[in-house]
Every structure is written in structure tokens, then in C-alpha cells.
C-alpha atoms as a PDB file:
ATOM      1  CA  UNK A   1     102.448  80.792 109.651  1.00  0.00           C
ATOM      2  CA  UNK A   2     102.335  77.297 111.346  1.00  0.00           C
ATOM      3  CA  UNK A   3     106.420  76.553 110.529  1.00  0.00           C
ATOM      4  CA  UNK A   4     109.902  78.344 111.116  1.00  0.00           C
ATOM      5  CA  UNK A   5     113.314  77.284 109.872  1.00  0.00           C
ATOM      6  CA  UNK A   6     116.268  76.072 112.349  1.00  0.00           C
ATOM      7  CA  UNK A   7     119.282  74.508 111.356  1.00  0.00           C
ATOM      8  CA  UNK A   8     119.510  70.232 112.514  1.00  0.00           C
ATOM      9  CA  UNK A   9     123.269  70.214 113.795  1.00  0.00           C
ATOM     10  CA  UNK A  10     126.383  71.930 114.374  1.00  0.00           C
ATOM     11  CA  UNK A  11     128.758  73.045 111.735  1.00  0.00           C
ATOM     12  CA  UNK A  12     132.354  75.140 111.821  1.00  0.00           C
ATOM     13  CA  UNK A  13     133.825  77.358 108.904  1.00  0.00           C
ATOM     14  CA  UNK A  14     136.912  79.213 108.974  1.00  0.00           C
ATOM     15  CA  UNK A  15     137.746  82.812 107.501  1.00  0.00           C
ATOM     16  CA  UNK A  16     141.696  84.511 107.415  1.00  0.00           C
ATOM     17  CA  UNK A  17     142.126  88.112 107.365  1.00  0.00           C
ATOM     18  CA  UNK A  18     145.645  89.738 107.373  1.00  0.00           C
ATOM     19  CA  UNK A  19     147.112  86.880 109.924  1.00  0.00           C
ATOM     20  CA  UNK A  20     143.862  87.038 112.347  1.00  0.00           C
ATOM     21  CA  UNK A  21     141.967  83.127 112.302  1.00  0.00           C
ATOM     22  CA  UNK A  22     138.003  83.340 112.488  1.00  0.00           C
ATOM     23  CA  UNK A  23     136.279  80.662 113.460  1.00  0.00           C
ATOM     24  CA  UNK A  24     132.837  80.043 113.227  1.00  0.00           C
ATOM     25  CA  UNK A  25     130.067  77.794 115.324  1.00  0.00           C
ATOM     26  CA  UNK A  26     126.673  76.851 114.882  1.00  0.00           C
ATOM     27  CA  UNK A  27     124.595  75.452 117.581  1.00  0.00           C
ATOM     28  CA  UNK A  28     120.354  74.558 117.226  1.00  0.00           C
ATOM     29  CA  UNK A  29     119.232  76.052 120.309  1.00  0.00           C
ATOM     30  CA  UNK A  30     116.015  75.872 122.129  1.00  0.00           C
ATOM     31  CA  UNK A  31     116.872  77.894 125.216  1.00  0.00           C
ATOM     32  CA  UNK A  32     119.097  80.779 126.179  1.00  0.00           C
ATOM     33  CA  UNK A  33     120.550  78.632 128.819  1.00  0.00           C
ATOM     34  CA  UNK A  34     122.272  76.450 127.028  1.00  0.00           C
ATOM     35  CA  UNK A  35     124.610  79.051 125.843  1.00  0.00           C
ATOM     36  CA  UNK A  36     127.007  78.963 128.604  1.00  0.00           C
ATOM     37  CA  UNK A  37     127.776  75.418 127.641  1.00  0.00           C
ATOM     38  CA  UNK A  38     128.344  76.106 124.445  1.00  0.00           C
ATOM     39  CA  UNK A  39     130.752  79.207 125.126  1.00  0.00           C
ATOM     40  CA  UNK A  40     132.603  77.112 127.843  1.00  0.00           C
ATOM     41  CA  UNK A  41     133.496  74.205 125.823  1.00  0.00           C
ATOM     42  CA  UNK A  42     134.917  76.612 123.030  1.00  0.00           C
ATOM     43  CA  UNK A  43     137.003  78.179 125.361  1.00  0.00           C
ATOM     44  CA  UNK A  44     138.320  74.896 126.579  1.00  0.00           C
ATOM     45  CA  UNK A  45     138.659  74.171 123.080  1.00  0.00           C
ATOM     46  CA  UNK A  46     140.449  77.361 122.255  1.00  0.00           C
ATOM     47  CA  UNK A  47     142.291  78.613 125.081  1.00  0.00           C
ATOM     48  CA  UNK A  48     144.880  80.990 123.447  1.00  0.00           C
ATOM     49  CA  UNK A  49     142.130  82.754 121.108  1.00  0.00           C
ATOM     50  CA  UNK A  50     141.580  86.466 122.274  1.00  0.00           C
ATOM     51  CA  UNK A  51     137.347  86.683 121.244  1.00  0.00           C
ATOM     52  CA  UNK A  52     134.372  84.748 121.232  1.00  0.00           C
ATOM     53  CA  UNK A  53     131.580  86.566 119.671  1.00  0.00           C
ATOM     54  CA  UNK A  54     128.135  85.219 119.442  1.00  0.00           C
ATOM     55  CA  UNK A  55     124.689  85.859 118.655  1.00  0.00           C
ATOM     56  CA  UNK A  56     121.122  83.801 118.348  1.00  0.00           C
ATOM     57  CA  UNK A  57     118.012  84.446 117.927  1.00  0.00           C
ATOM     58  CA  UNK A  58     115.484  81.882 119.882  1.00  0.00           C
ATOM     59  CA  UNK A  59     111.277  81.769 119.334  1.00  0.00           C
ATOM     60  CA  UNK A  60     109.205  82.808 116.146  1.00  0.00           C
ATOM     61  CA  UNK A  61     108.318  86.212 117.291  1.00  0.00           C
ATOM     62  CA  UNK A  62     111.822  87.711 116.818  1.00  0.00           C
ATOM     63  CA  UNK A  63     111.933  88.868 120.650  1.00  0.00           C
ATOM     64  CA  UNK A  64     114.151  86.684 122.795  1.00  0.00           C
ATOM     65  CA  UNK A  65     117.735  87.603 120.915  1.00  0.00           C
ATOM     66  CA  UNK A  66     121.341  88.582 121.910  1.00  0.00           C
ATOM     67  CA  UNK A  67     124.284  89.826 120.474  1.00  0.00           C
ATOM     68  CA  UNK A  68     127.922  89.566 122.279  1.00  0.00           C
ATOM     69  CA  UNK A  69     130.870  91.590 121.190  1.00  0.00           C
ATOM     70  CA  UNK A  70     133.124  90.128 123.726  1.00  0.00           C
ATOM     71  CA  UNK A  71     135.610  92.618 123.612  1.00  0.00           C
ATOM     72  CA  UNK A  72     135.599  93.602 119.864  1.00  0.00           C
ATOM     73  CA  UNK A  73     134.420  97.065 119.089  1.00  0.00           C
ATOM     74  CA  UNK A  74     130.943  97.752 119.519  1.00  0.00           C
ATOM     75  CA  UNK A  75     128.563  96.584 117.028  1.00  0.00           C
ATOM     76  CA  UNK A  76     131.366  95.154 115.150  1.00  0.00           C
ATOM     77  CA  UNK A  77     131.104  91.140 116.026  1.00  0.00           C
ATOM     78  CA  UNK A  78     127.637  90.182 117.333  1.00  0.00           C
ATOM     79  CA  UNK A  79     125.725  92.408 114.882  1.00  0.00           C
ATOM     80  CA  UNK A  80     127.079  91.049 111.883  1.00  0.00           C
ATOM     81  CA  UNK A  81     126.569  87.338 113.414  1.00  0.00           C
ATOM     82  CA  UNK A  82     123.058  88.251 114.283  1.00  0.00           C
ATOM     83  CA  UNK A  83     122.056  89.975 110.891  1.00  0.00           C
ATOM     84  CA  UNK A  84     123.367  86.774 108.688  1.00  0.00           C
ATOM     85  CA  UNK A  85     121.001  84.167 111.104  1.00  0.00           C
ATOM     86  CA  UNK A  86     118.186  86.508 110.149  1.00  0.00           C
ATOM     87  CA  UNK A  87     119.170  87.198 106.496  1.00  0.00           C
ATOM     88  CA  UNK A  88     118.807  83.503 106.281  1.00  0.00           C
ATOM     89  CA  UNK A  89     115.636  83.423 107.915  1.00  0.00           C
ATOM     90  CA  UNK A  90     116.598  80.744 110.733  1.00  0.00           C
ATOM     91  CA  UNK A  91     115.557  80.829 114.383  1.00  0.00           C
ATOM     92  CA  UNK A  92     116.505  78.565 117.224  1.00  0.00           C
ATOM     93  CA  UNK A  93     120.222  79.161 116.128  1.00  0.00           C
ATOM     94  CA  UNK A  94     123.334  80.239 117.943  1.00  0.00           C
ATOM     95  CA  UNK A  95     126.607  80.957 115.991  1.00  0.00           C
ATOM     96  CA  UNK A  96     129.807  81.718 117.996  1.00  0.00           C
ATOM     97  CA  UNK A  97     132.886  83.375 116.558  1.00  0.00           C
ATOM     98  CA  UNK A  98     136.546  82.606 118.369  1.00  0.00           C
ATOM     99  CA  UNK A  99     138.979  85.042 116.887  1.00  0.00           C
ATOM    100  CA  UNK A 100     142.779  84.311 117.088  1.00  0.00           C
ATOM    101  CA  UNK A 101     144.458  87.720 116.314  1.00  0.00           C
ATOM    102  CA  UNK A 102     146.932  87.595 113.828  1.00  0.00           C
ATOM    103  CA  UNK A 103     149.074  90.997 114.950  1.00  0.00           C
ATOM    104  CA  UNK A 104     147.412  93.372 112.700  1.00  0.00           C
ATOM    105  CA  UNK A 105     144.325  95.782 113.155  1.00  0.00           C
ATOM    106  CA  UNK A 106     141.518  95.295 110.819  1.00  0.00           C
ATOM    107  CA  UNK A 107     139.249  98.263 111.411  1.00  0.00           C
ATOM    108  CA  UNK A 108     135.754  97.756 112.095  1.00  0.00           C
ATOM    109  CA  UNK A 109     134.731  97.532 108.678  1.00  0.00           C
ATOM    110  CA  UNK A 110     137.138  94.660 108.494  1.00  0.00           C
ATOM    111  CA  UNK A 111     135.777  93.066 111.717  1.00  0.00           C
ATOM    112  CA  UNK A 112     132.461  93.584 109.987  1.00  0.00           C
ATOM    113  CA  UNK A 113     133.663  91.978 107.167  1.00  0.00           C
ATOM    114  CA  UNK A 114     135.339  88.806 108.528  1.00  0.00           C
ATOM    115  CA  UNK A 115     132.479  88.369 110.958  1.00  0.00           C
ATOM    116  CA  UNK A 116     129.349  88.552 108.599  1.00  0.00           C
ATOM    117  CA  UNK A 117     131.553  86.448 106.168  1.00  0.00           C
ATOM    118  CA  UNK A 118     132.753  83.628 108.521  1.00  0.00           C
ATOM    119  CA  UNK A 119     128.710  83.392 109.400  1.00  0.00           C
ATOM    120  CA  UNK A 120     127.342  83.427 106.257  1.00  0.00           C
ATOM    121  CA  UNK A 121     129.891  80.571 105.469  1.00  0.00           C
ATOM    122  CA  UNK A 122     129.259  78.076 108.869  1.00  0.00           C
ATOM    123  CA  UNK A 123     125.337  78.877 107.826  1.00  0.00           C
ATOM    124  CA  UNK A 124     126.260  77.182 104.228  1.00  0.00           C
ATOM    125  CA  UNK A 125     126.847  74.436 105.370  1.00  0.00           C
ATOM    126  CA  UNK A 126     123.643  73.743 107.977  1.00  0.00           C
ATOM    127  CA  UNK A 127     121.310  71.558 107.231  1.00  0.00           C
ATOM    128  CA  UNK A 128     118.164  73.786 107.333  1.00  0.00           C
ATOM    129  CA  UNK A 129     114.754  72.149 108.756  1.00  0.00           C
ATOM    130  CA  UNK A 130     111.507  73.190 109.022  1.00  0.00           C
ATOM    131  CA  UNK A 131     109.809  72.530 111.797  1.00  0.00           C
ATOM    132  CA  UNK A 132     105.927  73.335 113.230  1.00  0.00           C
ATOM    133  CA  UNK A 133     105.161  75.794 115.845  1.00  0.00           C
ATOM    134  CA  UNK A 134     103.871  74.080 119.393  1.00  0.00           C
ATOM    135  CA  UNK A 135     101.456  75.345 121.423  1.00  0.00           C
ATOM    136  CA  UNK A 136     103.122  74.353 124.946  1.00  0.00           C
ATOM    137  CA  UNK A 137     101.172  72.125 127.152  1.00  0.00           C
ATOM    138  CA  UNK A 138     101.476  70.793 131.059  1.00  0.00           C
ATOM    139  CA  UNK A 139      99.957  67.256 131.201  1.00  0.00           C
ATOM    140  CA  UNK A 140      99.761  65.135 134.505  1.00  0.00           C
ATOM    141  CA  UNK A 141      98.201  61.214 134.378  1.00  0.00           C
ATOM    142  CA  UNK A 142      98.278  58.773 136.135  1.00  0.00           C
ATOM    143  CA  UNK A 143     100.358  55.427 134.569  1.00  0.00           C
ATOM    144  CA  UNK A 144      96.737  53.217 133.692  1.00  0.00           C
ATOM    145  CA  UNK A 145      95.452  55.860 131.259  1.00  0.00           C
ATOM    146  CA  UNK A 146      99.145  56.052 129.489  1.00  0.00           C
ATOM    147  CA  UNK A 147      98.627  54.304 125.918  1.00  0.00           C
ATOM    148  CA  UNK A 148      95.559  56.396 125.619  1.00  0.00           C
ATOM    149  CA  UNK A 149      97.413  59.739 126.163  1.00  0.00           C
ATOM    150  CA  UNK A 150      99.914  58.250 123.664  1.00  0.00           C
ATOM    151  CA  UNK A 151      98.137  57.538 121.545  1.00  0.00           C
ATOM    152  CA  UNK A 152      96.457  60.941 120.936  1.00  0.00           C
ATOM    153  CA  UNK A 153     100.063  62.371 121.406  1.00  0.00           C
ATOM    154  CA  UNK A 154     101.602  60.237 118.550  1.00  0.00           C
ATOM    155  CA  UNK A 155      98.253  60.676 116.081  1.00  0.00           C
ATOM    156  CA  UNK A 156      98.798  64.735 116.427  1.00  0.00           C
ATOM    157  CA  UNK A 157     102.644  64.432 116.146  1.00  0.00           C
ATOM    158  CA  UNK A 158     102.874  66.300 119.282  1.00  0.00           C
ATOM    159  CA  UNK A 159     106.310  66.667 120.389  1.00  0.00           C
ATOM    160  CA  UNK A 160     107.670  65.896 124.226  1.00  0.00           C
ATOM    161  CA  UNK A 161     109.724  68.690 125.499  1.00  0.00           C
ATOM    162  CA  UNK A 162     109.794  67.278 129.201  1.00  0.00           C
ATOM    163  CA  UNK A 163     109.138  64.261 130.910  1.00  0.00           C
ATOM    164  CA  UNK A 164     108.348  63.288 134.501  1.00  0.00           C
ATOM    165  CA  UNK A 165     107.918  60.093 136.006  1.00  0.00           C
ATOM    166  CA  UNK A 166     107.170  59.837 139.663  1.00  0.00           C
ATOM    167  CA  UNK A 167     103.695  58.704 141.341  1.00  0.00           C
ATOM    168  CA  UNK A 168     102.125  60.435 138.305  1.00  0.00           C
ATOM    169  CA  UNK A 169     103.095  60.985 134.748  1.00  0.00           C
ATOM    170  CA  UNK A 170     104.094  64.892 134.414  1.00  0.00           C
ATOM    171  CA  UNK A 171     104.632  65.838 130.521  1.00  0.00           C
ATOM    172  CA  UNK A 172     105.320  69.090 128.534  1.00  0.00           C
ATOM    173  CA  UNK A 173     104.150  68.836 125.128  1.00  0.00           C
ATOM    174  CA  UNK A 174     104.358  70.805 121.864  1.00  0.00           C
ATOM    175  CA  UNK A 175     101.136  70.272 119.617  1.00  0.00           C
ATOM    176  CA  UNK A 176     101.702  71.208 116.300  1.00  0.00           C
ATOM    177  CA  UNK A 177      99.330  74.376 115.531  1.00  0.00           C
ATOM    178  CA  UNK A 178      97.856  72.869 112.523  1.00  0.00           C
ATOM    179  CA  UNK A 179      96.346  69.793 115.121  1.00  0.00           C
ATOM    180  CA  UNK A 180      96.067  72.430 118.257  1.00  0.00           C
ATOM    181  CA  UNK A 181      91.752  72.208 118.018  1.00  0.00           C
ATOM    182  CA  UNK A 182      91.551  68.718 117.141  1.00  0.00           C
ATOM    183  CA  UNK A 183      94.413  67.570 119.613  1.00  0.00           C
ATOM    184  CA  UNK A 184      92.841  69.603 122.389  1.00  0.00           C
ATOM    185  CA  UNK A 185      89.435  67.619 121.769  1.00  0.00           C
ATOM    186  CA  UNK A 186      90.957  64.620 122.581  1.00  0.00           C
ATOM    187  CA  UNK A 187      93.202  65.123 125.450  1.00  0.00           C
ATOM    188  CA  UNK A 188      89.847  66.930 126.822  1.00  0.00           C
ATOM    189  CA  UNK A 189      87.941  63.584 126.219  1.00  0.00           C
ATOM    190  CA  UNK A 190      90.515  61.333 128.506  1.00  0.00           C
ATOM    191  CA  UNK A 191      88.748  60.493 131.812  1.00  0.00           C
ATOM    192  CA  UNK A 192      91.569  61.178 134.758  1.00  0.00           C
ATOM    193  CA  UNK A 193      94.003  63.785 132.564  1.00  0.00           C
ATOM    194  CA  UNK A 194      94.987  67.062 134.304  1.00  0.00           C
ATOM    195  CA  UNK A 195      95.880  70.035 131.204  1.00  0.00           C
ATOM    196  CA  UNK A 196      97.652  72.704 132.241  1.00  0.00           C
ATOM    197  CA  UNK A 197      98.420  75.809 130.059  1.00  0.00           C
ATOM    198  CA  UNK A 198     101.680  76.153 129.073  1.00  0.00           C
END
């Protein structure tokens, strides 16, 4: 497996149940971090509503996940968000929920309901992408050797995650795994360029 599937932007979809408004977010995201953001500018957004549920699931092993009731019953809210991101086989994605309540109790199989169906709708409407798995890389050069390092960097379609530039050139790359070998090779061969392992 040398790919996974993210979504390219954000989208919104809305879902009514009995009077209660369900809003749904999607967010690519990279790192758990930027989360906060994304939950603080909703709620700036959308002072008066009562919930904002949310789940993603970062990385291609399946490990680094969370789901947030906030509030709702448990298992009700960030479950359901969590299990339509994987039933459509995405990573790197974060979907947020803000519930208004509309005055009348849904149950938890109706919170279950409007939850996974909001989801499944904002998810619709992504624009899925598939993108390579990187192999992370620390590089450190000094400016003279540049448009050699770039060069192997743009021949490998290695991405830059992180850039650095002080007395030396400090990068964090992504190599594609497909071009990890033959990449490696060549960043090896550059007189004067520091690797260090992700």
C-alpha cells in the first residue's frame, strides 16, 4: 500500500430532526493540533448552538484517532462521526458536528441517526484525493548546494512539510515510498548534506 485517501477541502451539510439543526464540518487534517482551531472558530461561528461533536482519524495505520461527544450521550455523537470517515475509507479527516437543539429529545438512536447521517452527507460532497505515503526526512544544507538538493527533491516528487532558513537550510521532507530507495541514493550522493531520520 504506497497511497491513502483524504478529502482536498472543507465542506458543510445540514440534517433536521424534530426541530434540532445538525450541522456538519469537514476539515483535511495533518495534525491533531490543529483541531482546536477548527473547534474555536465554529464556536465563534455558532455561539448559541448547545454541541460540537467531532471525530478524525489522522496517519495510515489507523492509531492516532479521537472521538468527542461533547456533552451528548456517550457513544452517541463522535462514534457515529468516526465510523462514516472510516466507512468511506478516508484518513487525514476531521468532521465536526454543531447541534442547535430544537426542544425535543431524540433518543440515542436518533442522535445516532442524525449524526451518522449529517456525516455521511458533508463526506458527499468532499472531493476525495489520493495521495502517497512519505517516509519523513530531516535535511540540513548549506545555501551553495541548494539547486542540487532541489533538484533530487522535485525529480522524486518529494513533498516539503517544513522549512527553515537561517545560516543553514533545515527541511522536513516526505518522499513518496514508491521513490524512498532511489531518492535516498541521491540525497546520499550530495557532498555537504546532513540526513536525519525522521
Amino acid at each position: 500500500m504506497n497511497t491513502y485517501k483524504t478529502i482536498k477541502s472543507t465542506t458543510t451539510a445540514e440534517f433536521r430532526d424534530r426541530g434540532s439543526k445538525f450541522l456538519a464540518y469537514t476539515y483535511p487534517l495533518n495534525h491533531a493540533d490543529e483541531l482546536k482551531t477548527h473547534i474555536q472558530t465554529l464556536k465563534k461561528e455558532h455561539p448559541k448552538a448547545v454541541h460540537h461533536c467531532y471525530a478524525y482519524r489522522i496517519g495510515i495505520d489507523g492509531q492516532q484517532f479521537r472521538a468527542n461527544d461533547d456533552g451528548e450521550p456517550s457513544g452517541s455523537a463522535g462514534r457515529p462521526i468516526l465510523g462514516q470517515i472510516d466507512s468511506a475509507g478516508l484518513t487525514n479527516v476531521l468532521v465536526v458536528v454543531v447541534r442547535y437543539f430544537g426542544g425535543t429529545l431524540l433518543g440515542v438512536p436518533g442522535l445516532i441517526n442524525a449524526y451518522k447521517n449529517v456525516t455521511t452527507d458533508a463526506l458527499a460532497l468532499c472531493e476525495v484525493v489520493e495521495k502517497n505515503i512519505e517516509y519523513t526526512l530531516g535535511l540540513s544544507f548549506d545555501y551553495t548546494i541548494m539547486n542540487e538538493v532541489m533538484t533530487v527533491l522535485k525529480q522524486y516528487e518529494v513533498s516539503i512539510l517544513k522549512q527553515d532558513m537561517q545560516l543553514f537550510c533545515e527541511y522536513t521532507i516526505g518522499i513518496p515510498l514508491i521513490h524512498k530507495e532511489a531518492c535516498l541514493q541521491r540525497l546520499a550522493d550530495i557532498y555537504g548534506l546532513t540526513i536525519v531520520d525522521g
